[in-house]
PDB file of N, CA and C in Angstrom:
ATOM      1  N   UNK A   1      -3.151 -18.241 -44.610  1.00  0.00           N
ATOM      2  CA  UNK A   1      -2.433 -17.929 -43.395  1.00  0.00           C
ATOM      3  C   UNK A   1      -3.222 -18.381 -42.168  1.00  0.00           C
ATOM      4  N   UNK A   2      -4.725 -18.421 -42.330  1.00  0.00           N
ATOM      5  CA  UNK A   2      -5.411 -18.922 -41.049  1.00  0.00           C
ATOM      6  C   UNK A   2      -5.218 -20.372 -41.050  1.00  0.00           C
ATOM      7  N   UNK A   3      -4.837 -21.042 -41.844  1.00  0.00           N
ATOM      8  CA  UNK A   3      -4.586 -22.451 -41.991  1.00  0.00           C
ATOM      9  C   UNK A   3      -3.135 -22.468 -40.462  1.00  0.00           C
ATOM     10  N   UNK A   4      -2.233 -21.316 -41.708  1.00  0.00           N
ATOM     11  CA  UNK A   4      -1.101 -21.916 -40.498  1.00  0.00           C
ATOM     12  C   UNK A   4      -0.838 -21.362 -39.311  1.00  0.00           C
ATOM     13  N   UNK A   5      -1.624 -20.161 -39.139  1.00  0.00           N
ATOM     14  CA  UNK A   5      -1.532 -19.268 -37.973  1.00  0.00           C
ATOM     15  C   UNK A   5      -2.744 -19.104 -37.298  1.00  0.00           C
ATOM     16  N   UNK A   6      -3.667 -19.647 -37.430  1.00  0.00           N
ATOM     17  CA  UNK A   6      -4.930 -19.246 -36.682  1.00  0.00           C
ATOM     18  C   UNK A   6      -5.639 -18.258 -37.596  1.00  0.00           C
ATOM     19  N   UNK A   7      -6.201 -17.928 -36.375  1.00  0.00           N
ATOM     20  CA  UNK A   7      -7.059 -16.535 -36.853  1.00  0.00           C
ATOM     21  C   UNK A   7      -6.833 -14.769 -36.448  1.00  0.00           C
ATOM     22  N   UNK A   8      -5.776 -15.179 -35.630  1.00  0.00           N
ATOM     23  CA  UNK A   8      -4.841 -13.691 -35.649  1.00  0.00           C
ATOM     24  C   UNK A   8      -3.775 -13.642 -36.263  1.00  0.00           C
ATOM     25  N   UNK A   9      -3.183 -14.275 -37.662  1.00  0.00           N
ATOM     26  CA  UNK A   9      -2.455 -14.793 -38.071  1.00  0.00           C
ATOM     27  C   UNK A   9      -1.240 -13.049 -38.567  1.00  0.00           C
ATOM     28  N   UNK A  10      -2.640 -12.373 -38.435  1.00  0.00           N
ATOM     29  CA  UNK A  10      -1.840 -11.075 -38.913  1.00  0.00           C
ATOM     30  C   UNK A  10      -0.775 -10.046 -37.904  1.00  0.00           C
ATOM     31  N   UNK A  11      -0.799 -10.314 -36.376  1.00  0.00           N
ATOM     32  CA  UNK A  11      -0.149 -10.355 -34.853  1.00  0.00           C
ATOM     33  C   UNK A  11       1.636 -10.690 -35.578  1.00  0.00           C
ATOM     34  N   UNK A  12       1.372 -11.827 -36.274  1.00  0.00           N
ATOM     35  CA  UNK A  12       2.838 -11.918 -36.982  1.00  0.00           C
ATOM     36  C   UNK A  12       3.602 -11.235 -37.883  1.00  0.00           C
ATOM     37  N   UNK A  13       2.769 -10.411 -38.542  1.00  0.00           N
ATOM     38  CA  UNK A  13       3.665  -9.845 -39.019  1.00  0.00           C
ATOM     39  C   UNK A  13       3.256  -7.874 -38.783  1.00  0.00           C
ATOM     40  N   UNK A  14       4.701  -7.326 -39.305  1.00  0.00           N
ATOM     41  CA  UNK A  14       4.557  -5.856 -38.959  1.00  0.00           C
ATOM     42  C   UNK A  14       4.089  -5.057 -40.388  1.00  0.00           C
ATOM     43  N   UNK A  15       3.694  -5.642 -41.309  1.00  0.00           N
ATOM     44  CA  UNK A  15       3.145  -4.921 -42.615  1.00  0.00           C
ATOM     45  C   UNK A  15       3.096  -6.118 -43.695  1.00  0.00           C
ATOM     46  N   UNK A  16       1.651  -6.372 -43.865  1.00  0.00           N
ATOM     47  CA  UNK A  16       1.232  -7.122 -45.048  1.00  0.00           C
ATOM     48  C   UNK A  16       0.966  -6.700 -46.176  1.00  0.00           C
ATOM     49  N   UNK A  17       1.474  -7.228 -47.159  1.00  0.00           N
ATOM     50  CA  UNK A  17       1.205  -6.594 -48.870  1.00  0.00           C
ATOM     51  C   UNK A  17       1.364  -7.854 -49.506  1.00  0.00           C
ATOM     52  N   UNK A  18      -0.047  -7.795 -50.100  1.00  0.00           N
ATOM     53  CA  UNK A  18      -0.311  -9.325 -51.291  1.00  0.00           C
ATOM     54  C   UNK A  18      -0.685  -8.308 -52.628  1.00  0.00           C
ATOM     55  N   UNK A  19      -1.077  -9.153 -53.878  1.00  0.00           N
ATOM     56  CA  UNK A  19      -1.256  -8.184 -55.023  1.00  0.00           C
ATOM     57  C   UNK A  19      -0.115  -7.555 -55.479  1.00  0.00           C
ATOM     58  N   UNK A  20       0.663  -7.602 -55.096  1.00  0.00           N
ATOM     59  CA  UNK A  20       2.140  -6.538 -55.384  1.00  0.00           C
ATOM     60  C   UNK A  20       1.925  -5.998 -56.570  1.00  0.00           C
ATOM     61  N   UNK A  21       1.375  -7.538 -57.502  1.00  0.00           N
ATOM     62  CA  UNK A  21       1.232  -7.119 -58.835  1.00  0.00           C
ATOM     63  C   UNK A  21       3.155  -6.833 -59.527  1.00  0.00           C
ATOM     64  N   UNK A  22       4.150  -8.027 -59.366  1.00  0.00           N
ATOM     65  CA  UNK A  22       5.367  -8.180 -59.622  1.00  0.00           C
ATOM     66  C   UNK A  22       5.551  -8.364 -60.801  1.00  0.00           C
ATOM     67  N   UNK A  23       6.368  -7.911 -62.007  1.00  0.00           N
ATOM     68  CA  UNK A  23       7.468  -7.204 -61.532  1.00  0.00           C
ATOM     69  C   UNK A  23       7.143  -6.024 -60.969  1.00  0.00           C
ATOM     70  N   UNK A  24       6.413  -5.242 -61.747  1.00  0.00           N
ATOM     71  CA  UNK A  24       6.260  -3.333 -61.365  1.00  0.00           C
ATOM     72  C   UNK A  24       6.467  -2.840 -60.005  1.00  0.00           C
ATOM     73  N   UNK A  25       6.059  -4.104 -59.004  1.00  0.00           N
ATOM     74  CA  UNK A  25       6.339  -3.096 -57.270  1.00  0.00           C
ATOM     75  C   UNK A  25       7.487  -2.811 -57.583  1.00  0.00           C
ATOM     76  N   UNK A  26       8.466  -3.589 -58.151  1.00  0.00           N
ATOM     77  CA  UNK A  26      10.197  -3.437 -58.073  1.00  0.00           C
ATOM     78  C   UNK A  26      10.773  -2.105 -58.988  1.00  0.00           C
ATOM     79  N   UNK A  27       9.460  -1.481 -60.027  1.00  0.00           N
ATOM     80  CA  UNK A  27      10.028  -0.971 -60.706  1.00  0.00           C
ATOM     81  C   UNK A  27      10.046   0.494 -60.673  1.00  0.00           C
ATOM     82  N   UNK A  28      10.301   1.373 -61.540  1.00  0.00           N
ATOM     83  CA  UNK A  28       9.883   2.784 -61.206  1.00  0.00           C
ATOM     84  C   UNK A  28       8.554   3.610 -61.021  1.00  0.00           C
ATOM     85  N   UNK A  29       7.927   3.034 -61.048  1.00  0.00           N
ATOM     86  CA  UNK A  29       6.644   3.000 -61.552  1.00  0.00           C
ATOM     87  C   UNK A  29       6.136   3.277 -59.919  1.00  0.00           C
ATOM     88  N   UNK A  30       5.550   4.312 -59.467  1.00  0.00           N
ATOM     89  CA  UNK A  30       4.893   4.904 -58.342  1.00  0.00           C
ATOM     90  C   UNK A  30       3.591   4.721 -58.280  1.00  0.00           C
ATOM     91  N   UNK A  31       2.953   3.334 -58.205  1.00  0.00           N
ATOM     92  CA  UNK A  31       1.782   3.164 -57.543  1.00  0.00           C
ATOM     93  C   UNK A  31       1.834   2.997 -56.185  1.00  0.00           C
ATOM     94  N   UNK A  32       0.491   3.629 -55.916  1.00  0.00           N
ATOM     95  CA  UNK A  32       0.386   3.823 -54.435  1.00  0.00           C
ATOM     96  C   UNK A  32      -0.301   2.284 -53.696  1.00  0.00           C
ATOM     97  N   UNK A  33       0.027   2.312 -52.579  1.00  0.00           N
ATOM     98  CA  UNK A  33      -0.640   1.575 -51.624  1.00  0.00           C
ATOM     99  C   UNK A  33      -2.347   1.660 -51.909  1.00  0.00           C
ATOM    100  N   UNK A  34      -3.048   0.292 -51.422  1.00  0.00           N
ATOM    101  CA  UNK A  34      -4.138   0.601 -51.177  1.00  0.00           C
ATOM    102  C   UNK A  34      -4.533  -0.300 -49.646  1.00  0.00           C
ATOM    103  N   UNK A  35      -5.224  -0.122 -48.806  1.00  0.00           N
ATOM    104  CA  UNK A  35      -5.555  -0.961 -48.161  1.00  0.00           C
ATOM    105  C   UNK A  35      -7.042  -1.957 -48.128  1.00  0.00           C
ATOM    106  N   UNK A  36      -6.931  -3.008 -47.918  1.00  0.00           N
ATOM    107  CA  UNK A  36      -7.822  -3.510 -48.107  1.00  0.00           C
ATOM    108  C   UNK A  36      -8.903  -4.349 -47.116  1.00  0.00           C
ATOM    109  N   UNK A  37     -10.329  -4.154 -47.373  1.00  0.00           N
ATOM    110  CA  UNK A  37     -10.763  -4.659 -46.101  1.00  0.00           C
ATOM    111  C   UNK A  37     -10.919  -5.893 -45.846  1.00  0.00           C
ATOM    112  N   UNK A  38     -10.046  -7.158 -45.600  1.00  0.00           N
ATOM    113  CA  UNK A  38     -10.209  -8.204 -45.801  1.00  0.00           C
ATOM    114  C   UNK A  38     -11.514  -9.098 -45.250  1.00  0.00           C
ATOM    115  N   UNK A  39     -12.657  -8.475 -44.413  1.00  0.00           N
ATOM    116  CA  UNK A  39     -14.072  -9.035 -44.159  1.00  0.00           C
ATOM    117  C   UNK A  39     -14.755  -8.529 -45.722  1.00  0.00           C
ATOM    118  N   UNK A  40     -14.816  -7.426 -46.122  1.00  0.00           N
ATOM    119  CA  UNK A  40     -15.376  -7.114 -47.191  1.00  0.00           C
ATOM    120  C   UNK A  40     -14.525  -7.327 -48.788  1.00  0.00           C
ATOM    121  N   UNK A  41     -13.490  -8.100 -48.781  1.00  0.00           N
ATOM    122  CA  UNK A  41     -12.960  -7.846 -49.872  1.00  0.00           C
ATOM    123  C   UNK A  41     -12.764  -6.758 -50.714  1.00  0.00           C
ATOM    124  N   UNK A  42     -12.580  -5.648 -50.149  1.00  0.00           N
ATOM    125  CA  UNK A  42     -13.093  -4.159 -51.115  1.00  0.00           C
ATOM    126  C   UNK A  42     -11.916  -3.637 -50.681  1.00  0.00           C
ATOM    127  N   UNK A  43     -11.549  -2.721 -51.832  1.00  0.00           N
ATOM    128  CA  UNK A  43      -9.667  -2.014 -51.359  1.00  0.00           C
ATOM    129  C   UNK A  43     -10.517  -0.570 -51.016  1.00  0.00           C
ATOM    130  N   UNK A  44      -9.419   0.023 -50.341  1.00  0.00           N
ATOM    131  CA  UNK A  44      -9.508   1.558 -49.718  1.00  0.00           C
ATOM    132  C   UNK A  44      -9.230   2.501 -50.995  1.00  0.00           C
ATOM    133  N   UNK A  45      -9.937   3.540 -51.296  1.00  0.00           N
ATOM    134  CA  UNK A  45      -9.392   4.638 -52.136  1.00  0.00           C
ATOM    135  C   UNK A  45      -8.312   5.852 -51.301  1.00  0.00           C
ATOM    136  N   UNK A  46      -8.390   5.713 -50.063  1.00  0.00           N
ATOM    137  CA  UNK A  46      -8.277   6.563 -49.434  1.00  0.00           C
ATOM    138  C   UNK A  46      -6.628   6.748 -49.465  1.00  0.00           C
ATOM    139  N   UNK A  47      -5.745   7.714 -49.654  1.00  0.00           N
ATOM    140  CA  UNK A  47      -4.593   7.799 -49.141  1.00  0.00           C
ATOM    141  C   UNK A  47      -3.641   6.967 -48.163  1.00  0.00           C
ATOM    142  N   UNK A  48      -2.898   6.342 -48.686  1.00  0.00           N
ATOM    143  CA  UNK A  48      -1.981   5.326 -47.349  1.00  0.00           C
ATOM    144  C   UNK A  48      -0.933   5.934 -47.250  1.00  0.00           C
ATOM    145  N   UNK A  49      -0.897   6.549 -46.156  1.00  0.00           N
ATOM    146  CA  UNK A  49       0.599   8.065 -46.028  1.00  0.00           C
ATOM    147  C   UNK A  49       1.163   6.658 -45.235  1.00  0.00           C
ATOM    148  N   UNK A  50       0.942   5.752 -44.031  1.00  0.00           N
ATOM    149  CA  UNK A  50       1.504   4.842 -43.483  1.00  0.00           C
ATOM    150  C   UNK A  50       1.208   4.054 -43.814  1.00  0.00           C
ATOM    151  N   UNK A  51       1.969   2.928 -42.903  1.00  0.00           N
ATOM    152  CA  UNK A  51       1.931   1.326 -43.332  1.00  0.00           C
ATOM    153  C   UNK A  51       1.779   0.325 -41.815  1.00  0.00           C
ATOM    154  N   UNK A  52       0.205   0.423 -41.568  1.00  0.00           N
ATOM    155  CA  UNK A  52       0.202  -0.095 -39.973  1.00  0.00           C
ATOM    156  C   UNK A  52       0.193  -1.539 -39.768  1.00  0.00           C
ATOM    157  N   UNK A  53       0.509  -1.914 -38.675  1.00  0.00           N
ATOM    158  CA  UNK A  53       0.418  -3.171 -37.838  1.00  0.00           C
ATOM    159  C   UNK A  53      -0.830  -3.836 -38.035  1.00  0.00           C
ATOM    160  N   UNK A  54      -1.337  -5.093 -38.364  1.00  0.00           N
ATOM    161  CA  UNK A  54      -2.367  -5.822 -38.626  1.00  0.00           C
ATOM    162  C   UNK A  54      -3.459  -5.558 -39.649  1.00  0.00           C
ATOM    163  N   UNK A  55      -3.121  -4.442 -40.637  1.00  0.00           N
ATOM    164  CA  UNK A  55      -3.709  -4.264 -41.833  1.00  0.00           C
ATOM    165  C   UNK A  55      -3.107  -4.648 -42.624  1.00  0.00           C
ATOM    166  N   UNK A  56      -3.766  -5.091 -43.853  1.00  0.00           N
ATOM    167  CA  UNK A  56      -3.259  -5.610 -45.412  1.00  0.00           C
ATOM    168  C   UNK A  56      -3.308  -4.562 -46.521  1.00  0.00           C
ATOM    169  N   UNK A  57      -2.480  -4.469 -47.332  1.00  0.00           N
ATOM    170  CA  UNK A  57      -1.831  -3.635 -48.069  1.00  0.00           C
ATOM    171  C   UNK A  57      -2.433  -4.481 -49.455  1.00  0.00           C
ATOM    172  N   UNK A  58      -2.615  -3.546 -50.843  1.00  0.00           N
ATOM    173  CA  UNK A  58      -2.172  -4.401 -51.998  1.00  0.00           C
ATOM    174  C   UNK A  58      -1.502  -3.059 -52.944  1.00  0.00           C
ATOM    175  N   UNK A  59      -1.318  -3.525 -54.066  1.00  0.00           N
ATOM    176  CA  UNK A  59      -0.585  -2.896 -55.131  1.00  0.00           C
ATOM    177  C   UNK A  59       0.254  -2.026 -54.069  1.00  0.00           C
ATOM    178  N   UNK A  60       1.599  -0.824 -54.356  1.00  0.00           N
ATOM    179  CA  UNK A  60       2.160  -0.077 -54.023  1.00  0.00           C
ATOM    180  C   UNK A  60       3.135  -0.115 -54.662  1.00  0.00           C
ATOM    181  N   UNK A  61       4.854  -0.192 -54.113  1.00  0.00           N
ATOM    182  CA  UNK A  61       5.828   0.145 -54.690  1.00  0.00           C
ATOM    183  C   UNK A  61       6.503  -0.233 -54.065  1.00  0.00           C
ATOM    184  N   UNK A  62       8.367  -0.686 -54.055  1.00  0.00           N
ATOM    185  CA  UNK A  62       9.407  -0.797 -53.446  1.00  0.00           C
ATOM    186  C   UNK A  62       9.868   0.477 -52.721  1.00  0.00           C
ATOM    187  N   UNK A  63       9.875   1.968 -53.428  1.00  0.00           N
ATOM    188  CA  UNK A  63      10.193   2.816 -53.605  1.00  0.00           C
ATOM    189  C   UNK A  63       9.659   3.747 -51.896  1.00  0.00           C
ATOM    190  N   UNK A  64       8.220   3.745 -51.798  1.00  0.00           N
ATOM    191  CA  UNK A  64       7.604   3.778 -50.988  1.00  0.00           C
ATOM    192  C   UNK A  64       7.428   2.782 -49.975  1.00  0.00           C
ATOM    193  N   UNK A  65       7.746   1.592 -49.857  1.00  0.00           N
ATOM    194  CA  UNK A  65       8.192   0.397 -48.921  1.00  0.00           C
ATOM    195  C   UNK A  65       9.249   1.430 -48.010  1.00  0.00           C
ATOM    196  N   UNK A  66      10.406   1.443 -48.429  1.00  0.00           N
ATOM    197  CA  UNK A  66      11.377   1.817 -48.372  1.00  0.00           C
ATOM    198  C   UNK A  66      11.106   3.287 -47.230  1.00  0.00           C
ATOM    199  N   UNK A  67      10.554   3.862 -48.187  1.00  0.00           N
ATOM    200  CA  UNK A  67      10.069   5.435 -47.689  1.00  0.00           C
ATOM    201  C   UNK A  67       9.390   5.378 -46.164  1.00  0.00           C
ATOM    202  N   UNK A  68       7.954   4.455 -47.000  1.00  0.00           N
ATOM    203  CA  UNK A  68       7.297   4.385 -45.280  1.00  0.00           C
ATOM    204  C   UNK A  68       8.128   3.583 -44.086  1.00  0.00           C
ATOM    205  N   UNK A  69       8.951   2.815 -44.255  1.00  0.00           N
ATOM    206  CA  UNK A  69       9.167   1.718 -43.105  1.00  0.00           C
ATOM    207  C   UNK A  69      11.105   2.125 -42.895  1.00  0.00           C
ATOM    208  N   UNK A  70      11.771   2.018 -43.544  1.00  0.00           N
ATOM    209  CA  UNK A  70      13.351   2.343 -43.261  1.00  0.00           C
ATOM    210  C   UNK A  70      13.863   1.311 -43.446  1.00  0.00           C
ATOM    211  N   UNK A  71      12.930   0.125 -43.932  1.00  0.00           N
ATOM    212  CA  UNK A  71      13.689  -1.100 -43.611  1.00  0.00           C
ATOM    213  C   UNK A  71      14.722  -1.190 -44.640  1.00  0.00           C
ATOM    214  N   UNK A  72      15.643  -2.368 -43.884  1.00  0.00           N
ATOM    215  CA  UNK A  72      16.605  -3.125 -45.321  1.00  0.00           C
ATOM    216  C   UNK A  72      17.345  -4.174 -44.915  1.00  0.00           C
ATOM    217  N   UNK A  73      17.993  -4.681 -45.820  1.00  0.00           N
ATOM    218  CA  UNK A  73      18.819  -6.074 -45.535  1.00  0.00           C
ATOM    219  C   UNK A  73      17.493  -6.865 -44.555  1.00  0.00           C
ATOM    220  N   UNK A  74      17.963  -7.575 -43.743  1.00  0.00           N
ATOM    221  CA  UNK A  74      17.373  -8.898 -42.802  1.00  0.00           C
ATOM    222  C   UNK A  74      16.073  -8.212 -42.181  1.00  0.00           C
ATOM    223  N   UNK A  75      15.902  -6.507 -42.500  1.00  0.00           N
ATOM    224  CA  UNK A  75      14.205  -6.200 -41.469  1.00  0.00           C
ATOM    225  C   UNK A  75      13.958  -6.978 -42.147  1.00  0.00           C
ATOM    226  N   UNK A  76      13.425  -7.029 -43.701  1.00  0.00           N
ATOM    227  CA  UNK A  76      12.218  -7.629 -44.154  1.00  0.00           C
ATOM    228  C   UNK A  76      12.359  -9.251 -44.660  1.00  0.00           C
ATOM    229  N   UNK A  77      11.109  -9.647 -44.544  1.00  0.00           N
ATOM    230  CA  UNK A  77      10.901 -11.340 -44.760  1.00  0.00           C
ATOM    231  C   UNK A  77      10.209 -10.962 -46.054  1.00  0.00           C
ATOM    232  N   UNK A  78      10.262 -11.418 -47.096  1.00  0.00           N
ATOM    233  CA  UNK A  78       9.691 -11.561 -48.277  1.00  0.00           C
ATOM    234  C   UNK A  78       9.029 -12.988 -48.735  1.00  0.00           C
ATOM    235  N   UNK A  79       8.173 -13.062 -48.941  1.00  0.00           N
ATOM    236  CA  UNK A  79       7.435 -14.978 -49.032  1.00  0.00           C
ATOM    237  C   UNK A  79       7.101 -14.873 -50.308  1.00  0.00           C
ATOM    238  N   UNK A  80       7.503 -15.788 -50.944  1.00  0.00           N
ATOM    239  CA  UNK A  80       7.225 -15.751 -52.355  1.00  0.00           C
ATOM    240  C   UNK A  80       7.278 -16.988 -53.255  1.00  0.00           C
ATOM    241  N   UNK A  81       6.721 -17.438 -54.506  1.00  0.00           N
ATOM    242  CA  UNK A  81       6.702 -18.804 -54.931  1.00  0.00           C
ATOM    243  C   UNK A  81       7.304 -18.745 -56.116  1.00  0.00           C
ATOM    244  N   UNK A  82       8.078 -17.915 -56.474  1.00  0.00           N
ATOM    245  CA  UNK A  82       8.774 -17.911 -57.787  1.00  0.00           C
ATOM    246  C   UNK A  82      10.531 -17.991 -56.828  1.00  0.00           C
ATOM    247  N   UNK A  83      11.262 -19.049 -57.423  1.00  0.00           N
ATOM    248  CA  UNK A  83      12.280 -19.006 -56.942  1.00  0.00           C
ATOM    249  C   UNK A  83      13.089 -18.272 -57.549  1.00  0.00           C
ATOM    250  N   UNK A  84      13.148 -17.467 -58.763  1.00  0.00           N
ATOM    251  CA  UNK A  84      14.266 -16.986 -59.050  1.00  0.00           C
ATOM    252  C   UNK A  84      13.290 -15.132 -59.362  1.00  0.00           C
ATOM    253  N   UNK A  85      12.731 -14.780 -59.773  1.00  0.00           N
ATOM    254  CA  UNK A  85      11.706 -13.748 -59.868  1.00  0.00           C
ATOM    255  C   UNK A  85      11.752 -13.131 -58.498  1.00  0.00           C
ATOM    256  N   UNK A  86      10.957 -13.839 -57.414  1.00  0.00           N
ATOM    257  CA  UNK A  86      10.703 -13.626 -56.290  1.00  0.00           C
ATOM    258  C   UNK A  86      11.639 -13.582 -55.025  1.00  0.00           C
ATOM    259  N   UNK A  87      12.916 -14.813 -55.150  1.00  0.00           N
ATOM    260  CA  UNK A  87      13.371 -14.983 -53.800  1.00  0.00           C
ATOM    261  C   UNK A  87      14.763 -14.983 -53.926  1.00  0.00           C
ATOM    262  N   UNK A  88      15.299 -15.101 -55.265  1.00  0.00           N
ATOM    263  CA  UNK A  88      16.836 -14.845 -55.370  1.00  0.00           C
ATOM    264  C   UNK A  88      17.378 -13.180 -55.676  1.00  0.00           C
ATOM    265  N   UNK A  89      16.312 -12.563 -56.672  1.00  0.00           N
ATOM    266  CA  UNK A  89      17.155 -11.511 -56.729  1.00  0.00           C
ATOM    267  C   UNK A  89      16.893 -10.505 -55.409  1.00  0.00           C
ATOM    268  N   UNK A  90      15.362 -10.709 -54.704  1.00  0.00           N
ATOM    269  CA  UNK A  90      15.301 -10.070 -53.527  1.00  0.00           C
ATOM    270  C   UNK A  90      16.508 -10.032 -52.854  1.00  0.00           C
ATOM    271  N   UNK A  91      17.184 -11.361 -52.525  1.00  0.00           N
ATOM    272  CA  UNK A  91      18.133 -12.190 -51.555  1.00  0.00           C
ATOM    273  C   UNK A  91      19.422 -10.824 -52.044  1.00  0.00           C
ATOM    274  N   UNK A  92      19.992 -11.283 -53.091  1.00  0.00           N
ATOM    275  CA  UNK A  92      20.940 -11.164 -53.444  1.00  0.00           C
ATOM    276  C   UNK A  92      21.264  -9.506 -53.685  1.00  0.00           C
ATOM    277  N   UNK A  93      19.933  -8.800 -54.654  1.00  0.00           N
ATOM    278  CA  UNK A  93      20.128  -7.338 -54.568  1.00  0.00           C
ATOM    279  C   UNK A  93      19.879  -6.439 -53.280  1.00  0.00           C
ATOM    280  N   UNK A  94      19.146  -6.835 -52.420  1.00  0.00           N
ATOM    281  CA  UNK A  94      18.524  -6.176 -51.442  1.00  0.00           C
ATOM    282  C   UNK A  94      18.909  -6.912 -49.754  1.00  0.00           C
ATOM    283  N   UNK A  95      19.082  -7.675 -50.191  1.00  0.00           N
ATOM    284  CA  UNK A  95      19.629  -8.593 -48.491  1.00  0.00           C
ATOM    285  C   UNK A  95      18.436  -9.351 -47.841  1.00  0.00           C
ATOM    286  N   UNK A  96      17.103  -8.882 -48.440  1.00  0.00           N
ATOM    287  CA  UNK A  96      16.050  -9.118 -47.881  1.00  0.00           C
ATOM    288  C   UNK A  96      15.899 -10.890 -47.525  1.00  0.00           C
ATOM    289  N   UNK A  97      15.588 -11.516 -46.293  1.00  0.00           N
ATOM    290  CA  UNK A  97      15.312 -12.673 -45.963  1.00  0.00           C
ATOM    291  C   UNK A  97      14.327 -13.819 -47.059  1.00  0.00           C
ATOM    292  N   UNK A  98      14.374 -14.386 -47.458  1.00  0.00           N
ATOM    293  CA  UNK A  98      13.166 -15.002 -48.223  1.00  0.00           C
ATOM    294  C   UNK A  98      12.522 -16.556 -47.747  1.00  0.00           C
ATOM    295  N   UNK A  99      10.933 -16.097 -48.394  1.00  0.00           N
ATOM    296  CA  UNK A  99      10.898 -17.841 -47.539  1.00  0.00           C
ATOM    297  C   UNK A  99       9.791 -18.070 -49.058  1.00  0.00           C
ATOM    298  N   UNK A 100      10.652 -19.439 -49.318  1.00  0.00           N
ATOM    299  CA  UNK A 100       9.276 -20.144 -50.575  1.00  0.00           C
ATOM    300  C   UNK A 100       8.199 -20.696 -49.918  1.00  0.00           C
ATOM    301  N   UNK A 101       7.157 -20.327 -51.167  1.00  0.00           N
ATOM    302  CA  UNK A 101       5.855 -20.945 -51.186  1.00  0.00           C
ATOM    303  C   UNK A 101       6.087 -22.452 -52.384  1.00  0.00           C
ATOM    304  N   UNK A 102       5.916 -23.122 -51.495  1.00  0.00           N
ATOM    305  CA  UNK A 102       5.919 -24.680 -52.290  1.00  0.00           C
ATOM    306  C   UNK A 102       4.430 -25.075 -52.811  1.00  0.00           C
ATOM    307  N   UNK A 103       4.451 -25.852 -54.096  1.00  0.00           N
ATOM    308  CA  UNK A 103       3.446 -26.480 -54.226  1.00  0.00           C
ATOM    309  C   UNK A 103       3.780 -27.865 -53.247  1.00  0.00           C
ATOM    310  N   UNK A 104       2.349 -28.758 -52.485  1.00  0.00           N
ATOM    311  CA  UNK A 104       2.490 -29.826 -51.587  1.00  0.00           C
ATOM    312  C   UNK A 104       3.287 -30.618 -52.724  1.00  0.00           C
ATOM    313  N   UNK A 105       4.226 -31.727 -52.184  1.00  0.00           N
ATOM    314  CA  UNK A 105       4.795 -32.819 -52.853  1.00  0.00           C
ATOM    315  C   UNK A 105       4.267 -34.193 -52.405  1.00  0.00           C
ATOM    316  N   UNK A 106       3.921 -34.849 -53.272  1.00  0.00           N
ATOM    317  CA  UNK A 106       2.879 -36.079 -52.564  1.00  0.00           C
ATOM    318  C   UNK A 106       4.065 -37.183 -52.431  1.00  0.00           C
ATOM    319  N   UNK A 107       3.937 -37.738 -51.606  1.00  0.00           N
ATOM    320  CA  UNK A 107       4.649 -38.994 -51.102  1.00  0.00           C
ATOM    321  C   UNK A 107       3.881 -40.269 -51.512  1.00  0.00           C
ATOM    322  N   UNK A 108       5.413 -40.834 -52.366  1.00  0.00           N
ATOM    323  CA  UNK A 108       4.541 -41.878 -52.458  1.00  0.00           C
ATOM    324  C   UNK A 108       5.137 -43.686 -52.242  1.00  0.00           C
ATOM    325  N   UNK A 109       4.360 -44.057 -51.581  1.00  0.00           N
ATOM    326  CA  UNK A 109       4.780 -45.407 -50.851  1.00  0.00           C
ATOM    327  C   UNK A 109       4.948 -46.462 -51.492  1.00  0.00           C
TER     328      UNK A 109
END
């Protein structure tokens, strides 16, 4: 993301979560949030009752997405590199926006 956004790259968005660790965020399965310190690479043990502005999230749940934030349909942007796993059934069950992660395609002359 500092590639494509700088180095406040996180200003863009309103709640980051990598690790999802997919399928299970989607599933019933109530793992909690952790936050993580991205200078130290080290996750938080600590309780994530919220979900703040310019911190990174890993493992958690849909269930609790949901809970902490209210979002649905078009709030959320979902980025993801599996086109049918990741960005169709989001699309289609949930309304949620999606944007693929491409591998580069080389051009060739």
């Amino acid at each position: 993301m500092t590639y494509l956004l700088g180095d406040n790259w996180r200003d863009f968005f309103d709640v980051i979560i990598c690790q999802a660790r997919k399928p299970s965020f989607f599933g019933v399965e109530k793992r909690p949030f952790r936050e993580i310190d991205v200078n130290k690479n080290s996750k938080s043990w600590n309780l994530v009752n919220k979900l703040e502005h310019g911190k990174v999230y890993v493992e958690g749940n849909l269930a609790n997405l949901i809970e902490m934030t209210h979002w649905k349909g078009n709030d959320v942007l979902y980025i993801g590199d599996h086109i049918y796993g990741d960005l169709a059934d989001l699309f289609l069950k949930y309304g949620w926006r999606t944007g693929a992660i491409l591998e580069e395609v080389e051009v060739i002359k």
